[in-house]
Protein backbone atom coordinates (compact mmCIF):
# COMPACT_ATOMS: atom_id res chain seq x y z
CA UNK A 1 -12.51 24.30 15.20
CA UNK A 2 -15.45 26.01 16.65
CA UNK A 3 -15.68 29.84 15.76
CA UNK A 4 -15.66 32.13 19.02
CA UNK A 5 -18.88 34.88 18.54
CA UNK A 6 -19.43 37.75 21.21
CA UNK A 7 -22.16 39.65 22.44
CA UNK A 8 -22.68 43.00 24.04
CA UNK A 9 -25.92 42.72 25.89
CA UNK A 10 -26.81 47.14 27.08
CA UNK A 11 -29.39 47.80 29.67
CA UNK A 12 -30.79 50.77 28.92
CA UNK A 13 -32.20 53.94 30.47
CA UNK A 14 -33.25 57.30 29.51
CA UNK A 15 -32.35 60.14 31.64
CA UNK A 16 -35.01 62.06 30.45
CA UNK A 17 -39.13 61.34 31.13
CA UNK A 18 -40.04 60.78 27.24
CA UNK A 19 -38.98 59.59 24.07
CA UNK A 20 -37.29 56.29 25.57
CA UNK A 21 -38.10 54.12 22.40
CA UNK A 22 -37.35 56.68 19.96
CA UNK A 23 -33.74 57.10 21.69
CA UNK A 24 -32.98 53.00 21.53
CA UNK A 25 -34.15 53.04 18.26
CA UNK A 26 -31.77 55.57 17.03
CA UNK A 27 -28.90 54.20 19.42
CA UNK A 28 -29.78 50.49 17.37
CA UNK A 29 -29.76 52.10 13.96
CA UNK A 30 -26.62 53.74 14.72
CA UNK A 31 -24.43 50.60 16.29
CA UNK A 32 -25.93 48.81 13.11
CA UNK A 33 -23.38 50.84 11.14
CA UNK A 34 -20.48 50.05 13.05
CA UNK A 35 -18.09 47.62 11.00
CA UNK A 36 -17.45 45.77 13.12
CA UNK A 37 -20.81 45.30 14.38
CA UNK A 38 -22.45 42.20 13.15
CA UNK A 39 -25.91 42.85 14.20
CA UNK A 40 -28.33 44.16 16.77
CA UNK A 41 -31.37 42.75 18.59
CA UNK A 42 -33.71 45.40 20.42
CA UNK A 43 -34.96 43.12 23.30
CA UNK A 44 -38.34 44.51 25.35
CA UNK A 45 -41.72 43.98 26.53
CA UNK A 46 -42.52 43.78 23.08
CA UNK A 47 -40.38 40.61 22.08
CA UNK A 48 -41.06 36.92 22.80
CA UNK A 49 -38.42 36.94 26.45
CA UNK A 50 -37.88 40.79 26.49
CA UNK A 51 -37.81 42.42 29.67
CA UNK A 52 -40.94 45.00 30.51
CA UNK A 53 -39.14 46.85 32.80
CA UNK A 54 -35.39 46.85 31.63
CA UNK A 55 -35.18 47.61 27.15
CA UNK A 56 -31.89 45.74 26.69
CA UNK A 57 -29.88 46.12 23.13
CA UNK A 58 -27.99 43.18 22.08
CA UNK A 59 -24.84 43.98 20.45
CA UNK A 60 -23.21 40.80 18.01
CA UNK A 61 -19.67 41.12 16.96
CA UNK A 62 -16.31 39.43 17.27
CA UNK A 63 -14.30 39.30 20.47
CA UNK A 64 -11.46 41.38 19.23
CA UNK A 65 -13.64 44.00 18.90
CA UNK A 66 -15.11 44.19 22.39
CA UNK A 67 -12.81 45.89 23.46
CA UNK A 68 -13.30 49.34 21.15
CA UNK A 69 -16.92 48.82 20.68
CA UNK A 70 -17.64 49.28 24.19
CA UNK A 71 -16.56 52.82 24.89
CA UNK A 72 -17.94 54.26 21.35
CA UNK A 73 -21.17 52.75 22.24
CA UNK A 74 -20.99 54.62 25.69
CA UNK A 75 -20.31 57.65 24.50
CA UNK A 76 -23.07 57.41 21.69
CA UNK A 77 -25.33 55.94 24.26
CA UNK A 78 -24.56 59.54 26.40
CA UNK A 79 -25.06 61.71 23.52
CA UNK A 80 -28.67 60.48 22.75
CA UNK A 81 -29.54 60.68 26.41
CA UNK A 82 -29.45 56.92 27.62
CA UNK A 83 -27.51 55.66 30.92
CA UNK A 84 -26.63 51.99 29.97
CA UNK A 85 -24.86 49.46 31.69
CA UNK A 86 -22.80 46.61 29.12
CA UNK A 87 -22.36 43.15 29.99
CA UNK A 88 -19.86 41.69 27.60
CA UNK A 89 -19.74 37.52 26.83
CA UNK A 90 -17.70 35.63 24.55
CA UNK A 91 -19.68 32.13 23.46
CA UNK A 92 -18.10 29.51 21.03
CA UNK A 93 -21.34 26.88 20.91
CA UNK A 94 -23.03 26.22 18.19
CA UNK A 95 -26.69 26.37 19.33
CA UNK A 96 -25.88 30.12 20.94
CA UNK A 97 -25.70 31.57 17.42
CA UNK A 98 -29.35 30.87 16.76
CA UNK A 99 -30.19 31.57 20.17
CA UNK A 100 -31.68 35.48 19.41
CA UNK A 101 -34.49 32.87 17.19
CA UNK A 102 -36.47 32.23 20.53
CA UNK A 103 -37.38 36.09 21.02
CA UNK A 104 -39.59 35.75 17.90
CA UNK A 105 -42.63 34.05 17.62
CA UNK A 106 -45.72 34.24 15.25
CA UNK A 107 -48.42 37.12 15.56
CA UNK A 108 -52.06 36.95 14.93
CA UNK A 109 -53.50 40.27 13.77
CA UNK A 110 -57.42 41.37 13.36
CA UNK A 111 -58.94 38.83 15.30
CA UNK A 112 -57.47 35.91 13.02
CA UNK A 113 -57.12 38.08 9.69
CA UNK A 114 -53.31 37.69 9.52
CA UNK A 115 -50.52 35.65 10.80
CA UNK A 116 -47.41 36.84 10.53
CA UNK A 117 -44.39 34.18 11.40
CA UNK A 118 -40.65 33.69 11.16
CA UNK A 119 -39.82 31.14 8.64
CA UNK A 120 -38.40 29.12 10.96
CA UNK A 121 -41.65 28.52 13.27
CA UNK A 122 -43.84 26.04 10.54
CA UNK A 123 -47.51 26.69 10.77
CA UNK A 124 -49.94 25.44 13.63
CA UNK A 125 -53.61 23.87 13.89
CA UNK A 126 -56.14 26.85 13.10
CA UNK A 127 -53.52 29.24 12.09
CA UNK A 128 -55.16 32.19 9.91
CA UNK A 129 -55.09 30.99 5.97
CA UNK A 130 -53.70 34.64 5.18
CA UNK A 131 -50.07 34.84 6.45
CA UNK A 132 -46.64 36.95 5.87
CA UNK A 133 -43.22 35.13 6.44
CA UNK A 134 -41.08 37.41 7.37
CA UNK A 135 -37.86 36.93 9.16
CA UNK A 136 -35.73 40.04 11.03
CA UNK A 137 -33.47 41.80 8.67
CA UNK A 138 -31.69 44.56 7.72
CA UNK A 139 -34.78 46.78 7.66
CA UNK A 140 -37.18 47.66 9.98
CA UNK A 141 -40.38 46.48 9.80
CA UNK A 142 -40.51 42.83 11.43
CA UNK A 143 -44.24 43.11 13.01
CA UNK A 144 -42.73 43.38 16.84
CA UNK A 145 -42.60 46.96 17.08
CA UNK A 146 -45.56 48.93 18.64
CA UNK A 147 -45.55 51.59 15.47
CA UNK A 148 -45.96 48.76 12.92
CA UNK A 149 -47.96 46.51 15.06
CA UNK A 150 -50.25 49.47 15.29
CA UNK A 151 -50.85 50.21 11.46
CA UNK A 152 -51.29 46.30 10.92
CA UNK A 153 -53.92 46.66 13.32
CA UNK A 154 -55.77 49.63 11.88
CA UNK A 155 -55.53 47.80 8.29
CA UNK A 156 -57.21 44.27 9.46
CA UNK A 157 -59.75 47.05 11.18
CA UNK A 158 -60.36 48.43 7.68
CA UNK A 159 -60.19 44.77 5.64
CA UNK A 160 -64.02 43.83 6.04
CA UNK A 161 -65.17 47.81 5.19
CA UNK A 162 -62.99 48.56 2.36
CA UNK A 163 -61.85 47.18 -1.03
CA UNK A 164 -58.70 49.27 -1.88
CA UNK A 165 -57.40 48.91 -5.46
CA UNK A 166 -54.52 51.05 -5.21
CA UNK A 167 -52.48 50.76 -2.58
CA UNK A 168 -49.16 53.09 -1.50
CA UNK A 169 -46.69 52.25 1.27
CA UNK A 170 -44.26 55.20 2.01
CA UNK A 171 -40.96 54.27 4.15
CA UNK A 172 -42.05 50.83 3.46
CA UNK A 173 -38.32 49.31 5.28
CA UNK A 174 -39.22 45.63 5.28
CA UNK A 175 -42.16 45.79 3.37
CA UNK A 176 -44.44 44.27 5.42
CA UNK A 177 -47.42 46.71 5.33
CA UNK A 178 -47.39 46.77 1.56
CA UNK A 179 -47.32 42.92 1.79
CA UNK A 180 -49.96 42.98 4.29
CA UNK A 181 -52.21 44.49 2.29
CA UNK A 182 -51.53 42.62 -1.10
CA UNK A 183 -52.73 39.70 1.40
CA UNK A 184 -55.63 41.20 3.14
CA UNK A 185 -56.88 42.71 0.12
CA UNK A 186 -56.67 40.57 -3.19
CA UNK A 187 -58.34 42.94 -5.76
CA UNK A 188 -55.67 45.45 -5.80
CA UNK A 189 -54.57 46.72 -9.16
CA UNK A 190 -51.74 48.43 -8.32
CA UNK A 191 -49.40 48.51 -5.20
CA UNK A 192 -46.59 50.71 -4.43
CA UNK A 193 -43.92 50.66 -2.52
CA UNK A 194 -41.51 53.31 -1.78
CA UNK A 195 -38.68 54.09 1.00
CA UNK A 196 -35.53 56.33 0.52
CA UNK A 197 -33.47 53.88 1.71
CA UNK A 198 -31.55 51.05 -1.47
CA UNK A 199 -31.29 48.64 1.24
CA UNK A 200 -35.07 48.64 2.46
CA UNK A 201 -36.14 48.57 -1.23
CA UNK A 202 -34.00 45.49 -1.40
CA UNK A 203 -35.13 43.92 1.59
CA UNK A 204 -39.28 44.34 0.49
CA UNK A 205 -38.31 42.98 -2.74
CA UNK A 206 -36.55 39.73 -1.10
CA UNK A 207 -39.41 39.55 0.95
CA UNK A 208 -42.21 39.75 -1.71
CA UNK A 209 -40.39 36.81 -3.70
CA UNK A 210 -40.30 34.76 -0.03
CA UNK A 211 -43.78 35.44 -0.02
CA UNK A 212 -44.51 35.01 -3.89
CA UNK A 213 -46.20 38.45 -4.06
CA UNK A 214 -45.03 39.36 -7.66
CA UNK A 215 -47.72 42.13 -8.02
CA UNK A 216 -45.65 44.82 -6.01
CA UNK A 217 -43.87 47.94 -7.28
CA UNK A 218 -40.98 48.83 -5.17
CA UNK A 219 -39.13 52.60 -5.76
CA UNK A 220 -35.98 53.74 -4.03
CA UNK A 221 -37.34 57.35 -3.80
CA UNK A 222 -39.38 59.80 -1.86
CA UNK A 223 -43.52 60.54 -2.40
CA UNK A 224 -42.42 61.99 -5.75
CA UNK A 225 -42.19 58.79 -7.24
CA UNK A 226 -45.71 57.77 -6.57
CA UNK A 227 -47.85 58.58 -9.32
CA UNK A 228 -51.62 59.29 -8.86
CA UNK A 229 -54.53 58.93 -6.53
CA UNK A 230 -54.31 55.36 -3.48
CA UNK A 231 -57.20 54.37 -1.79
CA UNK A 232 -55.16 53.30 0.86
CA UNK A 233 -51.89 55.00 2.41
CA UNK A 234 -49.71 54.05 4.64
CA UNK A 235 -46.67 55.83 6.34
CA UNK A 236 -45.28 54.36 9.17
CA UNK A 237 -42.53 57.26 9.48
CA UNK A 238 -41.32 59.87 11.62
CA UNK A 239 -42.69 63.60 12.07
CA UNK A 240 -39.76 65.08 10.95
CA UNK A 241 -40.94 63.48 7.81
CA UNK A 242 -44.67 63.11 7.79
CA UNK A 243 -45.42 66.41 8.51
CA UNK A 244 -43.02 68.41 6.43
CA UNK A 245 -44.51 65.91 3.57
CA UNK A 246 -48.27 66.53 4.62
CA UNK A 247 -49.34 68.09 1.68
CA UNK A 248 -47.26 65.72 -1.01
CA UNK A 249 -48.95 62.69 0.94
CA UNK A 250 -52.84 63.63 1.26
CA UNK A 251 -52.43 65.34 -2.39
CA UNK A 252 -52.21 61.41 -3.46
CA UNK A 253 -55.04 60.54 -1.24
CA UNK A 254 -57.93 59.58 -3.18
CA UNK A 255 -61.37 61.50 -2.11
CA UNK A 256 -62.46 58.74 -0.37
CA UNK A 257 -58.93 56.57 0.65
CA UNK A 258 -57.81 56.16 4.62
CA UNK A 259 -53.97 57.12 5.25
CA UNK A 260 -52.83 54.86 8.18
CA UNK A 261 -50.03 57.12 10.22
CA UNK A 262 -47.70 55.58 12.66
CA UNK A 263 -44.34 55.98 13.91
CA UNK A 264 -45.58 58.91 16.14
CA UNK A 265 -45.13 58.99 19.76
CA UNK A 266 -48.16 59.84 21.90
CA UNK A 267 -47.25 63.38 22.39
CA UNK A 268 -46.40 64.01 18.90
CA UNK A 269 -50.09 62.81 17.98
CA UNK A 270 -51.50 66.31 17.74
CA UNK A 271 -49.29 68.08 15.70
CA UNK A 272 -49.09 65.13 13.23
CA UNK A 273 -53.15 65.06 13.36
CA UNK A 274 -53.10 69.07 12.84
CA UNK A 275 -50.97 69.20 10.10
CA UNK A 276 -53.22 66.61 8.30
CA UNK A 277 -56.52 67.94 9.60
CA UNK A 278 -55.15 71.58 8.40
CA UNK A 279 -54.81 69.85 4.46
CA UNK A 280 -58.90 68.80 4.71
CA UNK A 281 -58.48 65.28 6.41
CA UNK A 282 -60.11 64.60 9.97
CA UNK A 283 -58.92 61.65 12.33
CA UNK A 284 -61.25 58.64 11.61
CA UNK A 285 -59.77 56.95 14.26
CA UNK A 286 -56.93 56.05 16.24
CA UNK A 287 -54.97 52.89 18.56
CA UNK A 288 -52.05 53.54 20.99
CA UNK A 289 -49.60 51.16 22.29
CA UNK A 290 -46.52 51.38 24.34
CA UNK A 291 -45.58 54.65 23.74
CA UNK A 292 -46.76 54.93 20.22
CA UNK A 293 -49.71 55.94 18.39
CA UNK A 294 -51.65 55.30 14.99
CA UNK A 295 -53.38 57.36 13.15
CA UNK A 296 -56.46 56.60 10.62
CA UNK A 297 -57.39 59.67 8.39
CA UNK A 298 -59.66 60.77 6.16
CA UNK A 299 -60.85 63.16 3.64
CA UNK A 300 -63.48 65.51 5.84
CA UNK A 301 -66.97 64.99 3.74
């Protein structure tokens, strides 16, 4: 007997001019919790398939439960600002339950310094040497986001200029910057990674076995736990984080490190850079995409 599945597939819309992203995000993050939600896809121009013009959240759960899911997620959907309209379907094939696999496909970062691929996609003729496998999960962090692919950007930019030894990823979720780096740079002596959340510690720590990085050390915890001075930084995390933790981060900036800042919308940029530039660092550098924007920092000389 073939098991029935069901979808809820929400078109989405904010009703206000900014902060779209941010709002699905949250909406995602929230549904996620749900029991009786199984998981959720964000679908968009970033995706393999997504839609530029219509961000579409696809809901997986169990067809007794369409019925109740779909007016909580309305009202939660109206709370956070977003107009949606819900298409439910109920699918009982077998090849539909691997179906969400064909919105991911592998990534090439830095020109050719990093391919990052689902483990389900085998390599390809004159694929980088350096690669991450890294599937989606139960943290965030999967390389398709604009926030993350922005940081992985900035770090291949850094890879032929700098030899980090100690390396510190803050809010790590998946892992995948920390694991990015152990790959891009092979000296380092000690790497760090840290996230306040048991289940993204979990998840990096999965993932650094997949990829046998064994070299990694992985805190449930805030900035406290990191001990000492990192050459390299990285915190791919909100404002209402990075800046109230300005001065714990760039007091474990070496003299001479780069902090790599993402998860900031475009008009946040300033007031993240300020409260940085405020503690002695000055913007080295930056890369926007979508509505998101990186940050590279560094001690002013």
């Amino acid at each position: 007997m073939q098991v029935q599945w069901a979808t809820l597939t929400l078109d989405l819309h904010p009703t206000t001019h900014s902060g779209g992203s941010e709002l699905r995000e949250t909406l995602a993050a929230l549904l996620a919790e749900e029991d009786e939600v199984s998981g959720v896809e964000v679908r968009d121009g970033t995706t393999l398939g997504g839609s530029d013009t219509t961000p579409q959240l696809i809901v997986y759960t169990e067809p007794a439960a369409l019925e109740s899911l779909r007016p909580r997620i309305t009202r939660l959907a109206h709370a956070l600002g977003l107009d949606l309209q819900i298409e439910a379907a109920i699918r009982d094939d077998d090849d539909w339950r691997d179906s969400w696999k064909q919105f991911y496909a592998p990534i090439i970062f830095g020109a050719g310094a990093l391919l990052l691929r689902p483990s389900w996609i085998p390599r390809r003729p004159g694929d980088p040497t350096r690669e991450l496998i890294l599937d989606p999960g139960r943290a965030f962090g999967t390389g398709q986001h604009e926030s993350t692919r922005l940081c992985l950007d900035l770090v291949c930019e850094l890879a032929p200029l700098r030899a980090p030894l100690r390396v510190l990823d803050l809010g790590c979720g998946s892992g995948i910057l920390a694991l990015a780096a152990a790959r891009l740079f092979p000296g380092i002596e000690q790497l760090v990674a840290i996230d306040i959340d048991a289940e993204a510690t979990a998840t990096t720590s999965e993932n650094a076995e997949l990829n046998e990085i064994s070299a990694i050390n992985i805190h449930t915890g805030t900035v406290d736990q990191a001990e000492g001075r990192f050459d390299l930084i990285f915190a791919n995390i909100r404002p209402s984080v990075l800046i109230p933790s300005a001065q714990a981060i760039s007091e474990r900036l070496d003299p001479a490190g780069d902090l790599l800042v993402s998860g900031v919308l475009i008009e946040e940029g300033d007031e993240v850079t300020a409260a940085y530039v405020a503690l002695g660092l000055q913007l080295a550098g930056s890369r926007i995409a979508g509505d998101w924007i990186a940050l590279h920092l560094r001690r002013a000389p």
